[in-house]
Each structure stands twice: as structure tokens, then as C-alpha cells.
Protein backbone atom coordinates (compact mmCIF):
# COMPACT_ATOMS: atom_id res chain seq x y z
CA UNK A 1 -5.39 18.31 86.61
CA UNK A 2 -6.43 14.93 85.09
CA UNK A 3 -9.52 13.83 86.74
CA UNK A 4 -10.05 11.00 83.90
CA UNK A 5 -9.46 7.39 85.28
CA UNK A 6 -5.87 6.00 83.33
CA UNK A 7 -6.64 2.83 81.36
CA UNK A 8 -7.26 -0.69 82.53
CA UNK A 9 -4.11 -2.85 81.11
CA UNK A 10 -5.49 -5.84 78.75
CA UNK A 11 -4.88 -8.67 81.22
CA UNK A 12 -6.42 -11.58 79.25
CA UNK A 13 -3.22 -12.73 77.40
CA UNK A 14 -1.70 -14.82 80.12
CA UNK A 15 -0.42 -18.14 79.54
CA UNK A 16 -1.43 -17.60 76.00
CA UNK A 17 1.42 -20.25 73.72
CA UNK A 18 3.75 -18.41 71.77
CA UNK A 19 6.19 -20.06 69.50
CA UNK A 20 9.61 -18.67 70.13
CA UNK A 21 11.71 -20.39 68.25
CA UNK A 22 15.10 -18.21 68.81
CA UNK A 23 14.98 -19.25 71.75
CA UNK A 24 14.76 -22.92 70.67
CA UNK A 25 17.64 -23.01 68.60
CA UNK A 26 19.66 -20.97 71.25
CA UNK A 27 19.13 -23.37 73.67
CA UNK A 28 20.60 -26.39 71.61
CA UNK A 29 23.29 -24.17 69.83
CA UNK A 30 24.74 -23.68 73.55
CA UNK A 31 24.45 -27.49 74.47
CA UNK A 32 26.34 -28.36 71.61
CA UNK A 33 28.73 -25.63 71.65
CA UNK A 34 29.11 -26.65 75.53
CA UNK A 35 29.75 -29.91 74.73
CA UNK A 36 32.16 -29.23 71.79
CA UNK A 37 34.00 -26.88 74.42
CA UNK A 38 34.84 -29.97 76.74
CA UNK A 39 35.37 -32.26 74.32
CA UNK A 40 38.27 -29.68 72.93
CA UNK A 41 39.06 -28.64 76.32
CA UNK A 42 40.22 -32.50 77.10
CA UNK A 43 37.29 -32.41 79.61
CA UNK A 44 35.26 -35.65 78.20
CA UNK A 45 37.49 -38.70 76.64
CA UNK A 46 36.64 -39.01 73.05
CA UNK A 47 36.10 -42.93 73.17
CA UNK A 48 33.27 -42.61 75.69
CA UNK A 49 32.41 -39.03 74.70
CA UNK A 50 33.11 -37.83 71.14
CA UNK A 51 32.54 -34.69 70.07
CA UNK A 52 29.72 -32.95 68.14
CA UNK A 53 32.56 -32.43 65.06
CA UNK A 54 33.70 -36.44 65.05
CA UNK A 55 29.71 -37.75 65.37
CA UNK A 56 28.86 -35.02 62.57
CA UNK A 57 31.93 -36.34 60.58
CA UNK A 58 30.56 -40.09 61.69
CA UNK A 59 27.06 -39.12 60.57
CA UNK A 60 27.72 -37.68 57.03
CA UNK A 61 30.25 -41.18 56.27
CA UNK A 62 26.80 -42.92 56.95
CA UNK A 63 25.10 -40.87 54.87
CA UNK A 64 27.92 -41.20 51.82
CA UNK A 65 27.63 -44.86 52.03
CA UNK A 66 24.03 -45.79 52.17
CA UNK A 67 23.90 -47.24 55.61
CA UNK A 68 21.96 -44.61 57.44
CA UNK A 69 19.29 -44.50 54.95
CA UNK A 70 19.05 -47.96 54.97
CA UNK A 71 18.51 -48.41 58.65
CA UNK A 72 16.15 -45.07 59.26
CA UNK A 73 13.95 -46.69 56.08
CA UNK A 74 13.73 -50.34 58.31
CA UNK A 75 13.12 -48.11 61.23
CA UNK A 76 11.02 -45.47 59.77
CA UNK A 77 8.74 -48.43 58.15
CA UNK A 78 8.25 -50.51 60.97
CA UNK A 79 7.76 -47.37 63.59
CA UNK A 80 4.77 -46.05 61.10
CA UNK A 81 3.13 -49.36 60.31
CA UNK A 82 2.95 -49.83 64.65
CA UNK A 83 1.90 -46.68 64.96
CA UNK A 84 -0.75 -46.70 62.98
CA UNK A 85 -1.79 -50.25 64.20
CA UNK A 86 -1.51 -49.37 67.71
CA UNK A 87 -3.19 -45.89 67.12
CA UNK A 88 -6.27 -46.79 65.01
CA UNK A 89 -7.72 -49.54 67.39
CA UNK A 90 -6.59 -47.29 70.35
CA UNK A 91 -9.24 -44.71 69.44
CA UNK A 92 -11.54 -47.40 68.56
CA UNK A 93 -11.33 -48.59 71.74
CA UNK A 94 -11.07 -45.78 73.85
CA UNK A 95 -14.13 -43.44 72.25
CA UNK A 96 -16.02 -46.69 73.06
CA UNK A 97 -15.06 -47.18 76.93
CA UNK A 98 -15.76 -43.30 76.86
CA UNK A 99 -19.18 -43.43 75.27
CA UNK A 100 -20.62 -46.75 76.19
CA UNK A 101 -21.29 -48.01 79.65
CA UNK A 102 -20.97 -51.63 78.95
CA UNK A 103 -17.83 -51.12 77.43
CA UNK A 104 -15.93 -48.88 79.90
CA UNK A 105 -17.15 -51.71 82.74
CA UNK A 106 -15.42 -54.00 80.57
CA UNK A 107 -12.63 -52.29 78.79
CA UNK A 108 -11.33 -50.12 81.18
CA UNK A 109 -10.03 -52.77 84.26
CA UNK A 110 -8.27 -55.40 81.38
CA UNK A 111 -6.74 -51.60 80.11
CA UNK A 112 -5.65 -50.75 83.74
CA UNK A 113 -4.44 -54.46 84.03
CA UNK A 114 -2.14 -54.97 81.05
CA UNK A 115 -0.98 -51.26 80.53
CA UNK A 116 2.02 -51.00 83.09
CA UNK A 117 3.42 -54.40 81.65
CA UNK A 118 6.48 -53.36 79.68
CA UNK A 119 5.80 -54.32 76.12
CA UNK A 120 9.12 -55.29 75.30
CA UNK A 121 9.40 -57.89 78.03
CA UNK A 122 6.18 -59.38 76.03
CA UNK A 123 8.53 -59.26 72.67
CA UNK A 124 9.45 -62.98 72.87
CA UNK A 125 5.76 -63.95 72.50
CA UNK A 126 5.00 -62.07 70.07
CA UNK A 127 7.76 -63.65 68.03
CA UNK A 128 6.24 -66.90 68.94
CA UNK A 129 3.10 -65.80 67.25
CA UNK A 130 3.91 -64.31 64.80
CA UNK A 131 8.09 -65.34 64.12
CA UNK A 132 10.99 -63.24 64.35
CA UNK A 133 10.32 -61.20 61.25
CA UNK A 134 8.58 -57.94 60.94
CA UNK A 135 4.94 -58.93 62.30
CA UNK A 136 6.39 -59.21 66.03
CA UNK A 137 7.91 -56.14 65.61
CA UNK A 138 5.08 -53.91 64.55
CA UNK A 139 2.88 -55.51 67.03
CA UNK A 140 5.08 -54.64 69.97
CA UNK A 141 5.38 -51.35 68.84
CA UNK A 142 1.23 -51.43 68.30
CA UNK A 143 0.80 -52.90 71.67
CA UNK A 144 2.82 -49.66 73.45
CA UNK A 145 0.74 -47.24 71.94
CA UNK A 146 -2.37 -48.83 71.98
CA UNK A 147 -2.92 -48.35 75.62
CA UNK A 148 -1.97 -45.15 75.78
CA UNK A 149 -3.96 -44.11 73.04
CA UNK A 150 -7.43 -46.11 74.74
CA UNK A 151 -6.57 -44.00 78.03
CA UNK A 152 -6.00 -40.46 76.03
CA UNK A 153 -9.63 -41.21 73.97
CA UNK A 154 -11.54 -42.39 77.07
CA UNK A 155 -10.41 -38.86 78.82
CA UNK A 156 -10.83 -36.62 76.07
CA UNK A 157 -14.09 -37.89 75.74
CA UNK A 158 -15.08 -37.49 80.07
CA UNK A 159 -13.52 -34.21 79.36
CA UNK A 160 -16.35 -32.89 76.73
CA UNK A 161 -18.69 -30.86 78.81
CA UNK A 162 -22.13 -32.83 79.50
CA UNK A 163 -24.20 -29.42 78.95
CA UNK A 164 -23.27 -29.66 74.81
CA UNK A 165 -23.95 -33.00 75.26
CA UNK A 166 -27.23 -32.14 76.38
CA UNK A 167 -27.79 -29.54 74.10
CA UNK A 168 -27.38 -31.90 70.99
CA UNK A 169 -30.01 -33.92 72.78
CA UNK A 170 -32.46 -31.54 73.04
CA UNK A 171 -32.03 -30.15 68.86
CA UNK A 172 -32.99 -33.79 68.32
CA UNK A 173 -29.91 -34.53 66.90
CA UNK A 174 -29.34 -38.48 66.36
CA UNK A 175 -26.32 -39.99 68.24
CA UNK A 176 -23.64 -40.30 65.31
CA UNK A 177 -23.95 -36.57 64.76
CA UNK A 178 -23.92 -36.16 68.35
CA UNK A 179 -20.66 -38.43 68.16
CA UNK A 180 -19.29 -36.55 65.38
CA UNK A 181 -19.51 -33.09 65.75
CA UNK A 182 -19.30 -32.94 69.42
CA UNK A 183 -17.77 -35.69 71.14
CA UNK A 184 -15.21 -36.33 68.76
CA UNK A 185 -13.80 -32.35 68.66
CA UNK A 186 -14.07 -32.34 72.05
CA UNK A 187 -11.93 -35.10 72.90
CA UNK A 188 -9.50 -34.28 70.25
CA UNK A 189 -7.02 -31.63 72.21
CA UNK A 190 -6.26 -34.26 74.84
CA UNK A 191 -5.95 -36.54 72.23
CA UNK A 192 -3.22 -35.35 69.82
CA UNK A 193 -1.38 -34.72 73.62
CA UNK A 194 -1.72 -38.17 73.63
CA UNK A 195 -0.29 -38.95 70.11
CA UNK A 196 3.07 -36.53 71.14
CA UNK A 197 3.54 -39.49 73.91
CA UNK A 198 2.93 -42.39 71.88
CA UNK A 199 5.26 -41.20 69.10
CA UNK A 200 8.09 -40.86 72.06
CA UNK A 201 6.96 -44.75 72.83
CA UNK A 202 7.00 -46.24 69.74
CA UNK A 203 10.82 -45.07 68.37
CA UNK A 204 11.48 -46.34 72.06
CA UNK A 205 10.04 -49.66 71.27
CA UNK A 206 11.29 -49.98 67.98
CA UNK A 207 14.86 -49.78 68.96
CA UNK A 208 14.56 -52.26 71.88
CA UNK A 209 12.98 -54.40 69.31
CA UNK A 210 15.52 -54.22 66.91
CA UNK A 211 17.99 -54.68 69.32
CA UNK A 212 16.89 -58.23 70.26
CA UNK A 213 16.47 -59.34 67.06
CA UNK A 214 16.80 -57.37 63.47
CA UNK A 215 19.43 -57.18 61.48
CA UNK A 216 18.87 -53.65 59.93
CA UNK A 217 17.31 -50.58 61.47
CA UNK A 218 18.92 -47.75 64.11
CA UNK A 219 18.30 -50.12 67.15
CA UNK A 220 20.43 -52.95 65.58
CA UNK A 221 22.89 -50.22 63.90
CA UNK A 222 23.04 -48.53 67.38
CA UNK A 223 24.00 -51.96 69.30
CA UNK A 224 26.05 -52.80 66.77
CA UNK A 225 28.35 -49.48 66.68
CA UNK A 226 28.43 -50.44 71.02
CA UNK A 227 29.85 -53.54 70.70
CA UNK A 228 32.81 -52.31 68.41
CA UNK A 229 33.14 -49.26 70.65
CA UNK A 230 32.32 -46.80 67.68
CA UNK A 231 30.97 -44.11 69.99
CA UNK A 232 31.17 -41.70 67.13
CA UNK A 233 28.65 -43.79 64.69
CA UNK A 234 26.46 -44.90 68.14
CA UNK A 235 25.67 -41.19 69.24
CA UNK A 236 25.19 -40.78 65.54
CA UNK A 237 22.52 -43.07 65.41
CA UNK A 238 21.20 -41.87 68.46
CA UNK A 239 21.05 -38.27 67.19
CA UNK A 240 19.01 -39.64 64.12
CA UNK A 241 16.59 -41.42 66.32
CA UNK A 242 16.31 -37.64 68.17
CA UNK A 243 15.34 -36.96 64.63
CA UNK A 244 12.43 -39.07 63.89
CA UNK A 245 11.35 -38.22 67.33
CA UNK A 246 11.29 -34.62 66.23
CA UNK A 247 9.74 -35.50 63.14
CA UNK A 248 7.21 -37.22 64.54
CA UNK A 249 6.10 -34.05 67.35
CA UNK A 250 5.89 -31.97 64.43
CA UNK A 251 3.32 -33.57 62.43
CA UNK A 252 1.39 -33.92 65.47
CA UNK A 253 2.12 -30.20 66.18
CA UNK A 254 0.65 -29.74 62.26
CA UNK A 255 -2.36 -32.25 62.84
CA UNK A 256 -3.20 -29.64 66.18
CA UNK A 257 -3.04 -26.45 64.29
CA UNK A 258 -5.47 -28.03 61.59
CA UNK A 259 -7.63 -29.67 63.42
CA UNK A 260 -7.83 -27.58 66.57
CA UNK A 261 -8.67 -24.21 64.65
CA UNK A 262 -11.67 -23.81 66.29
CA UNK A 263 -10.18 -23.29 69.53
């Protein structure tokens, strides 16, 4: 008999994030093969609901002509110059509300104030400042992800532990390196969660945007293919703002695996 104890099982893995990406795929081959099935099955009306076959078709006429590339480019151009607007005076702001007293007292109540306003009901005055061209565009979209971006520095920076803090103090290190090697990877997980958001907020702006008042980009293309009742060419401009969405989560997914190494 077997006196020996049997071995511990390694319990430390839990919660640990995989990548399954089977599993991805699977899950959006069966929505569209569900929704193909009802379309064919006479289940959804093809003027409301087309199918995944006729917005395909729909998509790759866009493609043949030019018109899809020439509305993702307005799109694409105004949704990156925003961004990185709205991003790079977001983390200004928000690592200095997170490091500096004066400037949390001050920043953080006008941040709490003018967040929840909807930017696009704003939209009219920016074109009033700045006309109807691209400049009130980009700054609505900068003015949604600005705010989101102060709030996701300003945490990620309560969030560093005090002790490191501390501990840079007492190796006499001056407070930019302080700053820079700890504050800054330390607030950096919570804020690249913070950049997945603000992606999702600035394709939403930029359609509303072009919807009041461009004449070329998916928002306008979108409204445009509703008011002639092309369902096909709408959902087909809808799946290529899904797209840029997408595109946009994975190079903050790349950014996190580069930057976040160390975790």
C-alpha cells in the first residue's frame, strides 16, 4: 500500500485569458448562418431584413465602384484625426487631475459636469465655431473621447499602489522618473481599457456627425441608402462600420500586448 500523499493539482491558472479564437469565429459563422436560414426560410422580409448573400452582393458592388472606399477614407480620416485629438489632451489632462492636487480640485467637478452631456447634441455649436466643414466634426468626435479618456488616466493613476510610490521616494528618485517609470506603467492597463471604449465612441460619433451634415462618409452613405429604402447597401455600411470598430479593438489589443509585457 501507497502511504505517499497523491499530488496537489496546480490551482493558480484560474481566470488566466486565453485567446480562443474557434470559438470566435463559430459564434458569428452561426449568427450569420442563422440569419441566412430565415431570410431563405421566408422568416424575415427582405426589404426590412436582407440577407447575409444580398448585403454581401450589396457590399462587393460598393467595392467595384469606388463608393465604399470613398466613404470609409472620409470616415476613417475624420474618426483618427478625433481620436487622436480627443485622446492626447485626455491623458494630458487626466495624469494631471491624478497626480496634482490643485488640478484634480479643479479638473475633476467641470469633468463630472460636462461628461454626461451628449456630444452630438453640442454638434450645432461646434459648427458655429468652427463651420460645417471638417473642424466641427473632428472636434465632436475629440470632445466624446476626451472625457472618457481624463476619467480612465485619473483612475489608472489612483490605481498605482502608493507603497512603489513610496519606494521611488525613498531611492531619491526625482519626480519625472517617478512619473515615468512608475506612474505611467501603472496606470496604463486601465488605460488602454479605456481606449477599447473610446474607439466604440468615436465611430459612434462620427456617423451621427455625418449624418447631420457631410456629404461623404458611412454616416451620410448609411442615411442615405435609408431614405431610398436600400436595406441591402444600409446594413452594408453598417457591417463596414462593425469593421473599423474591429479594427480599431485590435490595435488596442496590439498596443496591450506591447506595452503590457511586463505584466
Amino acid at each position: 500500500m501507497d502511504d505517499r500523499p497523491a499530488p496537489v493539482p496546480f490551482r493558480g491558472g484560474g481566470f488566466e485569458p486565453r485567446r480562443l479564437r474557434l470559438a470566435s469565429l463559430a459564434s458569428l459563422a452561426g449568427l450569420v448562418l442563422a440569419w441566412q436560414a430565415a431570410s431563405t426560410g421566408g422568416l424575415a422580409n427582405p426589404l426590412f431584413l436582407p440577407s447575409p448573400v444580398a448585403v454581401a452582393a450589396a457590399l462587393w458592388e460598393l467595392a467595384e465602384s469606388g463608393a465604399l472606399a470613398r466613404h470609409f477614407a472620409a470616415s476613417f480620416g475624420r474618426v483618427a484625426a478625433g481620436w487622436l485629438a480627443g485622446t492626447g489632451l485626455g491623458l494630458a489632462a487626466g495624469f494631471a487631475i491624478g497626480i496634482l492636487a490643485a488640478a484634480r480640485a479643479v479638473g475633476m467637478p467641470l469633468v463630472s459636469a460636462i461628461f454626461p452631456i451628449p456630444k452630438i447634441a453640442v454638434l450645432p455649436l461646434f459648427i458655429l465655431w468652427f463651420g460645417i466643414g471638417e473642424p466641427s466634426k473632428v472636434a465632436t468626435i475629440a470632445a466624446g473621447v476626451f472625457f472618457p479618456t481624463v476619467i480612465a488616466a485619473a483612475g489608472g493613476v489612483d490605481q498605482v499602489p502608493r507603497s512603489l510610490i513610496r519606494m521611488g521616494q525613498s531611492f531619491g528618485l526625482p519626480a519625472w522618473a517617478i512619473v515615468l517609470r512608475i506612474v505611467v506603467p501603472g496606470a496604463m492597463p486601465t488605460v488602454l481599457a479605456g481606449f477599447r471604449i473610446t474607439v466604440a465612441i468615436a465611430v459612434i460619433l462620427v456617423v451621427a456627425a455625418e449624418m447631420i451634415g457631410a456629404d461623404e462618409g458611412l454616416g451620410a452613405f448609411v442615411l442615405m441608402a435609408g431614405n431610398l429604402m436600400r436595406t441591402d447597401q444600409l446594413l452594408a455600411g453598417v457591417a463596414v462600420l462593425s469593421l473599423l470598430g474591429l479594427a480599431g479593438a485590435g490595435l488596442v489589443s496590439l498596443a496591450e500586448r506591447l506595452l503590457l509585457r511586463w505584466r
